[in-house]
PDB file of N, CA and C in Angstrom:
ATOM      1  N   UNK A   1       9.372 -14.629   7.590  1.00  0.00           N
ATOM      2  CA  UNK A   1       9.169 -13.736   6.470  1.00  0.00           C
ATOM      3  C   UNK A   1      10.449 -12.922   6.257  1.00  0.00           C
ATOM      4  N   UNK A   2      11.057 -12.908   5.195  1.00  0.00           N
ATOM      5  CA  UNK A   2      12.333 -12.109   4.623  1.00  0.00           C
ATOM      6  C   UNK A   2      11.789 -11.274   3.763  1.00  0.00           C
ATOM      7  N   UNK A   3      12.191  -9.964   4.070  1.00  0.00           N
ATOM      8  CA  UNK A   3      11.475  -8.641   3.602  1.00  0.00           C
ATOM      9  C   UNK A   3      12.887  -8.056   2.987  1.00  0.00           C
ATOM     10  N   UNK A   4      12.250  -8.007   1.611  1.00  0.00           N
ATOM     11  CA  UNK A   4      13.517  -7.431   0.743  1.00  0.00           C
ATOM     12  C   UNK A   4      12.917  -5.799  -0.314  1.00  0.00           C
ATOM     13  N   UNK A   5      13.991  -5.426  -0.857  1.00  0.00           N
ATOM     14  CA  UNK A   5      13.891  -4.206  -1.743  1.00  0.00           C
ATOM     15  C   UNK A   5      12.641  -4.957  -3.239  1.00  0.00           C
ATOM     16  N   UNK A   6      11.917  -4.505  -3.730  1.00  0.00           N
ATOM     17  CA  UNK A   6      11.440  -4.894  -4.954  1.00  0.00           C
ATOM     18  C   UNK A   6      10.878  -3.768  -5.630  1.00  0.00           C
ATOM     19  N   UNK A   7      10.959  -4.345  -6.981  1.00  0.00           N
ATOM     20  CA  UNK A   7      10.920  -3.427  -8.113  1.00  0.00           C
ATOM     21  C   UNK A   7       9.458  -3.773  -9.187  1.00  0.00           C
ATOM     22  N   UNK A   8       8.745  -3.105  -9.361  1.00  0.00           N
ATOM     23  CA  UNK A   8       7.341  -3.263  -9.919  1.00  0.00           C
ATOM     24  C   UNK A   8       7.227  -2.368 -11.217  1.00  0.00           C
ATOM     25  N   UNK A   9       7.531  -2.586 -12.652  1.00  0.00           N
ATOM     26  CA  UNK A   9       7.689  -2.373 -13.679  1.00  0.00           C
ATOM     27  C   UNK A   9       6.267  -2.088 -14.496  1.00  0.00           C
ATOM     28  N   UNK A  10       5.235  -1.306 -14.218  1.00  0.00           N
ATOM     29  CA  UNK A  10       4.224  -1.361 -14.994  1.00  0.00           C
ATOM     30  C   UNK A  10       4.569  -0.459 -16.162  1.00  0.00           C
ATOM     31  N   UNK A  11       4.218  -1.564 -17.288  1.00  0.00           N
ATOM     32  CA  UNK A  11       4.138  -0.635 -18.678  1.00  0.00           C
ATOM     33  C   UNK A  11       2.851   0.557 -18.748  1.00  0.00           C
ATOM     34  N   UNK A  12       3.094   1.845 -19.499  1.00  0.00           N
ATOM     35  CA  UNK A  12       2.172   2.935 -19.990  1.00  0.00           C
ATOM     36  C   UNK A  12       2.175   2.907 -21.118  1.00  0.00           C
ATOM     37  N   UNK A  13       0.868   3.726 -21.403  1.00  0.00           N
ATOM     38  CA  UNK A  13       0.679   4.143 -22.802  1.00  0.00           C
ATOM     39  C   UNK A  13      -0.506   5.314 -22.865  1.00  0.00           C
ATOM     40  N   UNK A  14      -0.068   6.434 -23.497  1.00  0.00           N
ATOM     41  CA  UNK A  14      -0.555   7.466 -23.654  1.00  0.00           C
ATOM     42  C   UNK A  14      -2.028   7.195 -24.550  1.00  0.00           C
ATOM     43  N   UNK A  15      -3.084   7.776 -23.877  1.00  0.00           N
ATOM     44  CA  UNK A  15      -3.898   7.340 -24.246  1.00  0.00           C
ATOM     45  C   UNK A  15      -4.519   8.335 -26.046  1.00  0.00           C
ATOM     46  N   UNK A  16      -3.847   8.914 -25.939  1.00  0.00           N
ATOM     47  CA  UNK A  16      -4.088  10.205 -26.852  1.00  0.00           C
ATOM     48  C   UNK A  16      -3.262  10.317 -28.067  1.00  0.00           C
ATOM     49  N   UNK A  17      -2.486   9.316 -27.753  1.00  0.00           N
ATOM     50  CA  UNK A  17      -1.025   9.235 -29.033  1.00  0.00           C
ATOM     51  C   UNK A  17      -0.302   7.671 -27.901  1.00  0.00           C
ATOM     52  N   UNK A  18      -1.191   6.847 -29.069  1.00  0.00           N
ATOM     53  CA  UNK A  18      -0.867   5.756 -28.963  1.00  0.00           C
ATOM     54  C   UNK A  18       0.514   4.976 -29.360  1.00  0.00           C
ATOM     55  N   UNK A  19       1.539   6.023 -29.798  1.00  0.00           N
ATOM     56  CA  UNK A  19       2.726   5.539 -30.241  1.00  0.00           C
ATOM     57  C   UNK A  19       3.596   6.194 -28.743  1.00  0.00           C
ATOM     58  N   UNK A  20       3.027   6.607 -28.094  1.00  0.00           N
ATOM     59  CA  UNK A  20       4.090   7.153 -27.491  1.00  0.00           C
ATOM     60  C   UNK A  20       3.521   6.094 -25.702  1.00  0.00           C
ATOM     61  N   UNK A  21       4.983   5.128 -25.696  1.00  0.00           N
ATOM     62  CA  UNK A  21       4.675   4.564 -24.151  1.00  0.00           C
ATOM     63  C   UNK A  21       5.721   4.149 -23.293  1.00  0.00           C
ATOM     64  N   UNK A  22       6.074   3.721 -22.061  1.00  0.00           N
ATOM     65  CA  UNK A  22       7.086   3.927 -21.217  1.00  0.00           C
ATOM     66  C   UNK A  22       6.734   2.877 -20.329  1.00  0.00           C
ATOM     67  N   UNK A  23       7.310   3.078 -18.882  1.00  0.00           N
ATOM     68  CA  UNK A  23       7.194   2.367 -17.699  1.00  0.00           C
ATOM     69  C   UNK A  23       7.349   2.803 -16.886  1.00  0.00           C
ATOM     70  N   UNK A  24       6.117   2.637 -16.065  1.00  0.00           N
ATOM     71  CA  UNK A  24       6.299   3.450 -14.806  1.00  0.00           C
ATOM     72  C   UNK A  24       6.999   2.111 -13.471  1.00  0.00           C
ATOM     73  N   UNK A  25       7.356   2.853 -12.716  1.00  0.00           N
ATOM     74  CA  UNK A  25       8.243   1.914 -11.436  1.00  0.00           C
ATOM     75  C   UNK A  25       7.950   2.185 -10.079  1.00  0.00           C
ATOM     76  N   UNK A  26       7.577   1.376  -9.620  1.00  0.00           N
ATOM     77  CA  UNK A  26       7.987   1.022  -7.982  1.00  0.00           C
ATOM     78  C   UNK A  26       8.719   0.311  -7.277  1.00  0.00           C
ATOM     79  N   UNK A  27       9.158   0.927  -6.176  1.00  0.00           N
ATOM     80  CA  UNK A  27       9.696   0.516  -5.411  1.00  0.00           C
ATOM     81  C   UNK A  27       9.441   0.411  -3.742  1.00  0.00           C
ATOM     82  N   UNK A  28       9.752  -0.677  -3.419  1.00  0.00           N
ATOM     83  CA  UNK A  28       9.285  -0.911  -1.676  1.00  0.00           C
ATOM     84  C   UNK A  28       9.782  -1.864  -1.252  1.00  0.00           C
ATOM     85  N   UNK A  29       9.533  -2.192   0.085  1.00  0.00           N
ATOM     86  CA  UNK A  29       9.530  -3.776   0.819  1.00  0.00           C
ATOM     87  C   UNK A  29       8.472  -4.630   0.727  1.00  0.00           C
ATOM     88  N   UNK A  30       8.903  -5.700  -0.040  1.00  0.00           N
ATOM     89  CA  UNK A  30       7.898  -6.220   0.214  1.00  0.00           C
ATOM     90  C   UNK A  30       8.882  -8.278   0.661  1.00  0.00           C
ATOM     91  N   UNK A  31       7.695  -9.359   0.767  1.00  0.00           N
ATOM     92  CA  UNK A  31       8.106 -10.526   1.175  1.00  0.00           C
ATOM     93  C   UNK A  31       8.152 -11.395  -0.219  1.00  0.00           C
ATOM     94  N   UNK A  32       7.749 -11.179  -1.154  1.00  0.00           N
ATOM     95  CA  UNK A  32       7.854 -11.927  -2.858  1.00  0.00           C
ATOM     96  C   UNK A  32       7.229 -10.832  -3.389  1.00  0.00           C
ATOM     97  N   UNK A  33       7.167 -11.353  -4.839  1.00  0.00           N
ATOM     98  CA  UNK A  33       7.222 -10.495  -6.096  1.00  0.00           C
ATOM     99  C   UNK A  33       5.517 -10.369  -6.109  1.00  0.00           C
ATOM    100  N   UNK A  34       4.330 -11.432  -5.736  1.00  0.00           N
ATOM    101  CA  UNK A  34       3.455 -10.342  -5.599  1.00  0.00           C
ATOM    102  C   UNK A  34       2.811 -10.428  -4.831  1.00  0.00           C
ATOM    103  N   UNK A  35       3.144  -9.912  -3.562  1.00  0.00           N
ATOM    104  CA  UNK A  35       3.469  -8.565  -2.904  1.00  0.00           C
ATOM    105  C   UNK A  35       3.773  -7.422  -3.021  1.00  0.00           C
ATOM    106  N   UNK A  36       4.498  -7.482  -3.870  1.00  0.00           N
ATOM    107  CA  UNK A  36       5.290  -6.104  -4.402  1.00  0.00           C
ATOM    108  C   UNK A  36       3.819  -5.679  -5.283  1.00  0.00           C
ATOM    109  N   UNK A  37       3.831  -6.478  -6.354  1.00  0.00           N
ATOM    110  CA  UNK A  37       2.614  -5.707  -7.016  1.00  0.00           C
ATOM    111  C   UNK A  37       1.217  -5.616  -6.623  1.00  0.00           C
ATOM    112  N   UNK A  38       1.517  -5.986  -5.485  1.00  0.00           N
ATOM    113  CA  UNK A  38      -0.020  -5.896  -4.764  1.00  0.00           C
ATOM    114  C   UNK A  38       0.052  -4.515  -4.456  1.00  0.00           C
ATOM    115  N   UNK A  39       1.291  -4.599  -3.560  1.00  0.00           N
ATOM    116  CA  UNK A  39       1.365  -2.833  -3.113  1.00  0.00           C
ATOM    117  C   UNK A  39       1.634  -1.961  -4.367  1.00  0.00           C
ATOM    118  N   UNK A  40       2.254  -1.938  -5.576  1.00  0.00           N
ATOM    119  CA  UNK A  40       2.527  -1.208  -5.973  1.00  0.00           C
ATOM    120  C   UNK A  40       0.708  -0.867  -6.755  1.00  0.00           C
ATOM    121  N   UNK A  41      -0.178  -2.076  -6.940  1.00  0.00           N
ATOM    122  CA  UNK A  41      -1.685  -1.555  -7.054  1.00  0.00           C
ATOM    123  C   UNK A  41      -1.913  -1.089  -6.102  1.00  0.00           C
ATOM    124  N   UNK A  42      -1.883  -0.706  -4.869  1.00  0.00           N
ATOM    125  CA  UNK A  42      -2.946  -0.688  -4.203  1.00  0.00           C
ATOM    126  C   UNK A  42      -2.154   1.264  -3.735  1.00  0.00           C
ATOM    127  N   UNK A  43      -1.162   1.332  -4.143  1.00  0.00           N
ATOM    128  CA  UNK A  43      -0.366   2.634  -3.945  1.00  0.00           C
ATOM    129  C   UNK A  43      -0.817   3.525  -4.875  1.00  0.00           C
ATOM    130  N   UNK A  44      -0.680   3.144  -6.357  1.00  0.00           N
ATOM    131  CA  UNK A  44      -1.198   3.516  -7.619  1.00  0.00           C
ATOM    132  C   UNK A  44      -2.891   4.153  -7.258  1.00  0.00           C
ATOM    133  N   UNK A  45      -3.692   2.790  -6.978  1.00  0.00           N
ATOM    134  CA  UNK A  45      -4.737   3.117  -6.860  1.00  0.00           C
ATOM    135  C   UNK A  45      -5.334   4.227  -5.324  1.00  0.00           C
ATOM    136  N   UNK A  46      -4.475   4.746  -4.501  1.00  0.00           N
ATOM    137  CA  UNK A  46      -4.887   5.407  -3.736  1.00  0.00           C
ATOM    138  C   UNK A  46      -4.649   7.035  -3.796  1.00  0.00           C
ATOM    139  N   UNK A  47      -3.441   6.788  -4.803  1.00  0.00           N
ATOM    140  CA  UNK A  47      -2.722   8.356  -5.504  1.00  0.00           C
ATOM    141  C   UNK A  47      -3.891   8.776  -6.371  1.00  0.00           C
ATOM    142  N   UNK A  48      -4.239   7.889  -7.180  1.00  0.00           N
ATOM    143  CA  UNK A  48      -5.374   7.898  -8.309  1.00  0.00           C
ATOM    144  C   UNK A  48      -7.081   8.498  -7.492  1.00  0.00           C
ATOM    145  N   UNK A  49      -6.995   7.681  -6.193  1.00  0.00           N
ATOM    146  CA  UNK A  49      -8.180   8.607  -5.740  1.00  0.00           C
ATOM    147  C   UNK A  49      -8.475   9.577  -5.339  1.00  0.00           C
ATOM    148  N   UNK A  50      -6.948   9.994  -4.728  1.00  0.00           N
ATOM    149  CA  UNK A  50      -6.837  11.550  -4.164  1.00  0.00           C
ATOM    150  C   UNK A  50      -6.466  12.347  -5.213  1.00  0.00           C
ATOM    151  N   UNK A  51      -6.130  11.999  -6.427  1.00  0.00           N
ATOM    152  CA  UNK A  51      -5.910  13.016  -7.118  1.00  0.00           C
ATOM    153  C   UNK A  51      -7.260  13.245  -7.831  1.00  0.00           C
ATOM    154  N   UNK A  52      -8.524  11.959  -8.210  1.00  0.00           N
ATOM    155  CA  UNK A  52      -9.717  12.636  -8.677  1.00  0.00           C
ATOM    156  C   UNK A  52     -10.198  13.338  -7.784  1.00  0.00           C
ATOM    157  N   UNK A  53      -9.981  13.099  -6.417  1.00  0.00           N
ATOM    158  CA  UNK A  53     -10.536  13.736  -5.068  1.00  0.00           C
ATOM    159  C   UNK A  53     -10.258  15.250  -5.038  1.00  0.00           C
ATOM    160  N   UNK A  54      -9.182  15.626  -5.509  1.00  0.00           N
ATOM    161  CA  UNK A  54      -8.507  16.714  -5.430  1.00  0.00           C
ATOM    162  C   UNK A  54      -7.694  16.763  -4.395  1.00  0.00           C
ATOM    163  N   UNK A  55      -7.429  16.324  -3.541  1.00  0.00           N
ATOM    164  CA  UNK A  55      -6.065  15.880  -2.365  1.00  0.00           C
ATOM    165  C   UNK A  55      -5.101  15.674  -2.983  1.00  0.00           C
ATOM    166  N   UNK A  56      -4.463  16.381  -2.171  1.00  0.00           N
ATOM    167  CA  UNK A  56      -2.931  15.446  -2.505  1.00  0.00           C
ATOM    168  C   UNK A  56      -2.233  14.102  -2.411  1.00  0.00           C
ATOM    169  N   UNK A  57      -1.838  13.755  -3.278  1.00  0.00           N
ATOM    170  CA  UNK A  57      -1.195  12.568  -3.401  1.00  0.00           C
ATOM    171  C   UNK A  57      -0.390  11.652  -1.938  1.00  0.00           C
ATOM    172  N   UNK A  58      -1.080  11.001  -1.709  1.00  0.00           N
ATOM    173  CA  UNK A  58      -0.544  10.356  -0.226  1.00  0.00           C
ATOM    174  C   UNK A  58       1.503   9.915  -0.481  1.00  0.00           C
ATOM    175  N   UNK A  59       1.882  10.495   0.645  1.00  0.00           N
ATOM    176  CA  UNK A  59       3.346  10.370   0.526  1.00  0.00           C
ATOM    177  C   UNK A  59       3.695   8.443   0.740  1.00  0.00           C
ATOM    178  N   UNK A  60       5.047   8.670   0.453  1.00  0.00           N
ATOM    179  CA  UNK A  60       5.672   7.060   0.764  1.00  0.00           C
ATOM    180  C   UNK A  60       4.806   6.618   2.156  1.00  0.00           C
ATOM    181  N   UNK A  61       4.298   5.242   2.479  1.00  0.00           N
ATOM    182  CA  UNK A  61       3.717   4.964   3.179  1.00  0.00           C
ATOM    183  C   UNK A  61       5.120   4.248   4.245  1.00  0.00           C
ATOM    184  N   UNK A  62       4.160   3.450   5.483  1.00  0.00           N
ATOM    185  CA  UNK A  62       5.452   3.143   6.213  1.00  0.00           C
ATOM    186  C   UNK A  62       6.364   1.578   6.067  1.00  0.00           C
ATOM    187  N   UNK A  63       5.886   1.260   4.977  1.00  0.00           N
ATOM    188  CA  UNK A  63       6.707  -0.003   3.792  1.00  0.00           C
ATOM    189  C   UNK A  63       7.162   0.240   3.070  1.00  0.00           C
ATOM    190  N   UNK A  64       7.743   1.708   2.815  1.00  0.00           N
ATOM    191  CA  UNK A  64       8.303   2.202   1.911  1.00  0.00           C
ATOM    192  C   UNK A  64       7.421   2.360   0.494  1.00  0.00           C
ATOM    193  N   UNK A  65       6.298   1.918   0.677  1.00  0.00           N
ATOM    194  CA  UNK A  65       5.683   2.166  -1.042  1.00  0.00           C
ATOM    195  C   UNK A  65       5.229   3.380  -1.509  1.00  0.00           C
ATOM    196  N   UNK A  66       5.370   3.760  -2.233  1.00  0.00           N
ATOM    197  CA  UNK A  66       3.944   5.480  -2.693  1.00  0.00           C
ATOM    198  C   UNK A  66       3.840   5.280  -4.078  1.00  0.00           C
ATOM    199  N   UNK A  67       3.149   6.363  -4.246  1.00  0.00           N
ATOM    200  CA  UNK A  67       3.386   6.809  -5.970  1.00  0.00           C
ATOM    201  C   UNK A  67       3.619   8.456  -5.463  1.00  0.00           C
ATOM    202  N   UNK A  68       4.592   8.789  -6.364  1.00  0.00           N
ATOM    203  CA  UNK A  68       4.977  10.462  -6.496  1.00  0.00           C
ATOM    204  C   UNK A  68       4.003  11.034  -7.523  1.00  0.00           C
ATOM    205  N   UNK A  69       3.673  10.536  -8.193  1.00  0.00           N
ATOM    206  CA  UNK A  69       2.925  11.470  -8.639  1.00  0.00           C
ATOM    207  C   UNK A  69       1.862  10.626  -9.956  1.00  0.00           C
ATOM    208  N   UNK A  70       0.937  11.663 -10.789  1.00  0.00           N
ATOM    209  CA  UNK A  70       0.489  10.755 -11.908  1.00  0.00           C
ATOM    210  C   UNK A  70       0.862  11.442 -13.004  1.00  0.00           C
ATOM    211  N   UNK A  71       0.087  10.919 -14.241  1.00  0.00           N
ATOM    212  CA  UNK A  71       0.336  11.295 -15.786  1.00  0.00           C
ATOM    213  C   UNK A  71      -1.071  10.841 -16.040  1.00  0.00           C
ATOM    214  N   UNK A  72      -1.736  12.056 -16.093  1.00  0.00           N
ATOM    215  CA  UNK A  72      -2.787  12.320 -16.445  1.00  0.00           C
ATOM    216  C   UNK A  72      -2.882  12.111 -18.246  1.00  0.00           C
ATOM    217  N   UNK A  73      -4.231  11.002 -18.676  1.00  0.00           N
ATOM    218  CA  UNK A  73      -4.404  10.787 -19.852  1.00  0.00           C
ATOM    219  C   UNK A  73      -3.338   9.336 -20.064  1.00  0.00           C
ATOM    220  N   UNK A  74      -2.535   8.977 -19.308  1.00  0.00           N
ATOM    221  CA  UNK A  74      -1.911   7.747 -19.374  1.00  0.00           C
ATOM    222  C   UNK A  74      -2.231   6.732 -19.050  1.00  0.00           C
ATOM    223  N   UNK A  75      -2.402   5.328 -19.366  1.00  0.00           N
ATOM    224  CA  UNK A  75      -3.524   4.111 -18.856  1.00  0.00           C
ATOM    225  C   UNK A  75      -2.159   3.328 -18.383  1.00  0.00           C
ATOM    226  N   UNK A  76      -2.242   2.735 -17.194  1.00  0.00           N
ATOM    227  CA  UNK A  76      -1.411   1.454 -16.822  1.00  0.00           C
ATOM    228  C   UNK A  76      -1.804   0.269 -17.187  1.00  0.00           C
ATOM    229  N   UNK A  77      -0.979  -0.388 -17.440  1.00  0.00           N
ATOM    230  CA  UNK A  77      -1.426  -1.819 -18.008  1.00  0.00           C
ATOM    231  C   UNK A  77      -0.844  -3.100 -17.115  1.00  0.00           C
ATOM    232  N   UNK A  78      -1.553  -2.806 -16.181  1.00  0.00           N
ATOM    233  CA  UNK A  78      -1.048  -3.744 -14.852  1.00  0.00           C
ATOM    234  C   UNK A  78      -0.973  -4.956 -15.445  1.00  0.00           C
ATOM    235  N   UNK A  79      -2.051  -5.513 -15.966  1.00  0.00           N
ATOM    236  CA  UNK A  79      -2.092  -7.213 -16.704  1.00  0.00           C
ATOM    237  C   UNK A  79      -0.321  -7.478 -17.180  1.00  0.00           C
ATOM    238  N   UNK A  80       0.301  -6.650 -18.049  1.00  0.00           N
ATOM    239  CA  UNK A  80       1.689  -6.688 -17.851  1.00  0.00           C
ATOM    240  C   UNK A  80       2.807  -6.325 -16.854  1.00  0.00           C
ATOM    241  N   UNK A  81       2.411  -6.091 -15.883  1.00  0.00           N
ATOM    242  CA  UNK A  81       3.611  -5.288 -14.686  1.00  0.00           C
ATOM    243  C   UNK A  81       4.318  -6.967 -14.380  1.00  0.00           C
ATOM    244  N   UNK A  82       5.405  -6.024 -13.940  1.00  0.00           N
ATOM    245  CA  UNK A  82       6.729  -7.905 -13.579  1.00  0.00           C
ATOM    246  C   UNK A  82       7.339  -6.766 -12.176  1.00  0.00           C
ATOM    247  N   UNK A  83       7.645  -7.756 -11.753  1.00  0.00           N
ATOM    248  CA  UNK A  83       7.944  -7.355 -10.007  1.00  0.00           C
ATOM    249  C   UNK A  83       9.315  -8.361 -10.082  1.00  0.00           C
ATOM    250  N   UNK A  84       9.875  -7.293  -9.327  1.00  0.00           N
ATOM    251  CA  UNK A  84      11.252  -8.817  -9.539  1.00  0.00           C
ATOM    252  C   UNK A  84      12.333  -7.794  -7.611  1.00  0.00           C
ATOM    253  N   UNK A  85      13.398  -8.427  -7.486  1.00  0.00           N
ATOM    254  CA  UNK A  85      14.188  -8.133  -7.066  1.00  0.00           C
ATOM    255  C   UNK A  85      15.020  -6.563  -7.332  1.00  0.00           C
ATOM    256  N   UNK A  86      14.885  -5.343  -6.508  1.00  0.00           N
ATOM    257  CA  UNK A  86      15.006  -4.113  -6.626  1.00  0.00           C
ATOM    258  C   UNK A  86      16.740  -4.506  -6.835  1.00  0.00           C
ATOM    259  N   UNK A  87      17.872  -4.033  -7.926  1.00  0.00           N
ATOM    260  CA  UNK A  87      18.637  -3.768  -7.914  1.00  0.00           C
ATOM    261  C   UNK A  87      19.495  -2.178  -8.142  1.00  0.00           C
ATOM    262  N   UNK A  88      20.031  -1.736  -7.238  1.00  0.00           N
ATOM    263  CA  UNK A  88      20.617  -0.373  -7.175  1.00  0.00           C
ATOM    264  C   UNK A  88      21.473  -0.190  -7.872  1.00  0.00           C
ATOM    265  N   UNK A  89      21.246   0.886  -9.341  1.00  0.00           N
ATOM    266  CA  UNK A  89      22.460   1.219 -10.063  1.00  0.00           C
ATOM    267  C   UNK A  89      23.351   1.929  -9.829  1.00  0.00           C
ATOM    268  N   UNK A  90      23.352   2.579  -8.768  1.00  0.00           N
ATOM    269  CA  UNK A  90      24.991   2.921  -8.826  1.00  0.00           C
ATOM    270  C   UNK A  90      25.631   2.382  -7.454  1.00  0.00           C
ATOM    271  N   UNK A  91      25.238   1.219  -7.133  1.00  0.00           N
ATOM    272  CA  UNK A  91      25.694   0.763  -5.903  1.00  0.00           C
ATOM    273  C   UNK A  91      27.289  -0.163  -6.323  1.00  0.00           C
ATOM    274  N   UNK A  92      28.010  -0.235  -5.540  1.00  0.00           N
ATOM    275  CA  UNK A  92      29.530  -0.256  -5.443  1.00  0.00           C
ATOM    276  C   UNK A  92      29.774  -1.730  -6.328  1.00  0.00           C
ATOM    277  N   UNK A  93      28.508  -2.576  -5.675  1.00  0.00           N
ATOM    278  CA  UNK A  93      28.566  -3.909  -5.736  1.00  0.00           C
ATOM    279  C   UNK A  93      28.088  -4.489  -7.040  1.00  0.00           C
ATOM    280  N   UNK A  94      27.426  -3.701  -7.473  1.00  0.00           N
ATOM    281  CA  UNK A  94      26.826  -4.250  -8.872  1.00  0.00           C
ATOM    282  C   UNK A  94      27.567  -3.527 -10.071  1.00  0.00           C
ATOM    283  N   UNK A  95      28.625  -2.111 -10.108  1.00  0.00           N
ATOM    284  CA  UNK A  95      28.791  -1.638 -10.813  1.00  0.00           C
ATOM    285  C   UNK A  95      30.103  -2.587 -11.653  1.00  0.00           C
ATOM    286  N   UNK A  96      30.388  -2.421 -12.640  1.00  0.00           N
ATOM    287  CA  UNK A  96      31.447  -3.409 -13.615  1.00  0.00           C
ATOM    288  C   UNK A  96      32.551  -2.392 -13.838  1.00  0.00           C
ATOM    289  N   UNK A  97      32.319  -1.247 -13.631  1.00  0.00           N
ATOM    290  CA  UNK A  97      33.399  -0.436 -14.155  1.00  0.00           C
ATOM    291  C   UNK A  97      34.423   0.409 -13.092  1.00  0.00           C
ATOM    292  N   UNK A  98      34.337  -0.361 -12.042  1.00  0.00           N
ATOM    293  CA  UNK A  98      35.187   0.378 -11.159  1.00  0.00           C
ATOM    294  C   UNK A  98      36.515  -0.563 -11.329  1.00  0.00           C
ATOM    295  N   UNK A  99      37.427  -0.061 -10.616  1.00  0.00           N
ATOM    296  CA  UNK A  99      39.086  -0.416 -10.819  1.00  0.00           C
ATOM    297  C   UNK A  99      39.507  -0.775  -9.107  1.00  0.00           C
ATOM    298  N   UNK A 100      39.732  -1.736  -9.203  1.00  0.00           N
ATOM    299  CA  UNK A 100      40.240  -2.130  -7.649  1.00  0.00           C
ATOM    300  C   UNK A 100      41.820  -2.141  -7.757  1.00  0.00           C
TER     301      UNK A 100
END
């Protein structure tokens, strides 16, 4: 098993003003892409219970996954989420604009 960085892209949409929507993101280790969105449901959905619970939001777990926080009145639309390979933007290696 090769355990890499991944990136979990679920689209939002405000449930109250339907013109207004975004993407929420995760990030973790996981072994393929879903994996990743397994955890990034199953992270989502545990933030989501402690926050109807009234608890606090469970921190990064020890695979690196969490959710920081929610957006109350916002619906995820997991049926669209894409999980792919986590790439770091300001890392040395991917940037185009440095000068050697």
């Amino acid at each position: 098993m090769h355990l890499r960085i991944y990136e979990v892209d679920v689209p939002i949409h405000d449930t109250h003003h339907p013109d207004r929507h975004g993407v929420h993101v995760f990030t973790g280790v996981a072994d393929s892409p879903a994996a990743a969105l397994r955890r990034a449901h199953e992270v989502y959905d545990a933030a989501l219970a402690a926050h109807t619970a009234g608890l606090e939001i469970p921190g990064k777990q020890p695979d690196s996954w969490g959710a920081r926080g929610l957006r109350p009145g916002w619906q995820m639309e997991w049926p669209a989420a894409k999980a792919g390979l986590w790439h770091n933007p300001v890392s040395w290696t991917t940037r185009s604009d440095f000068a050697l």
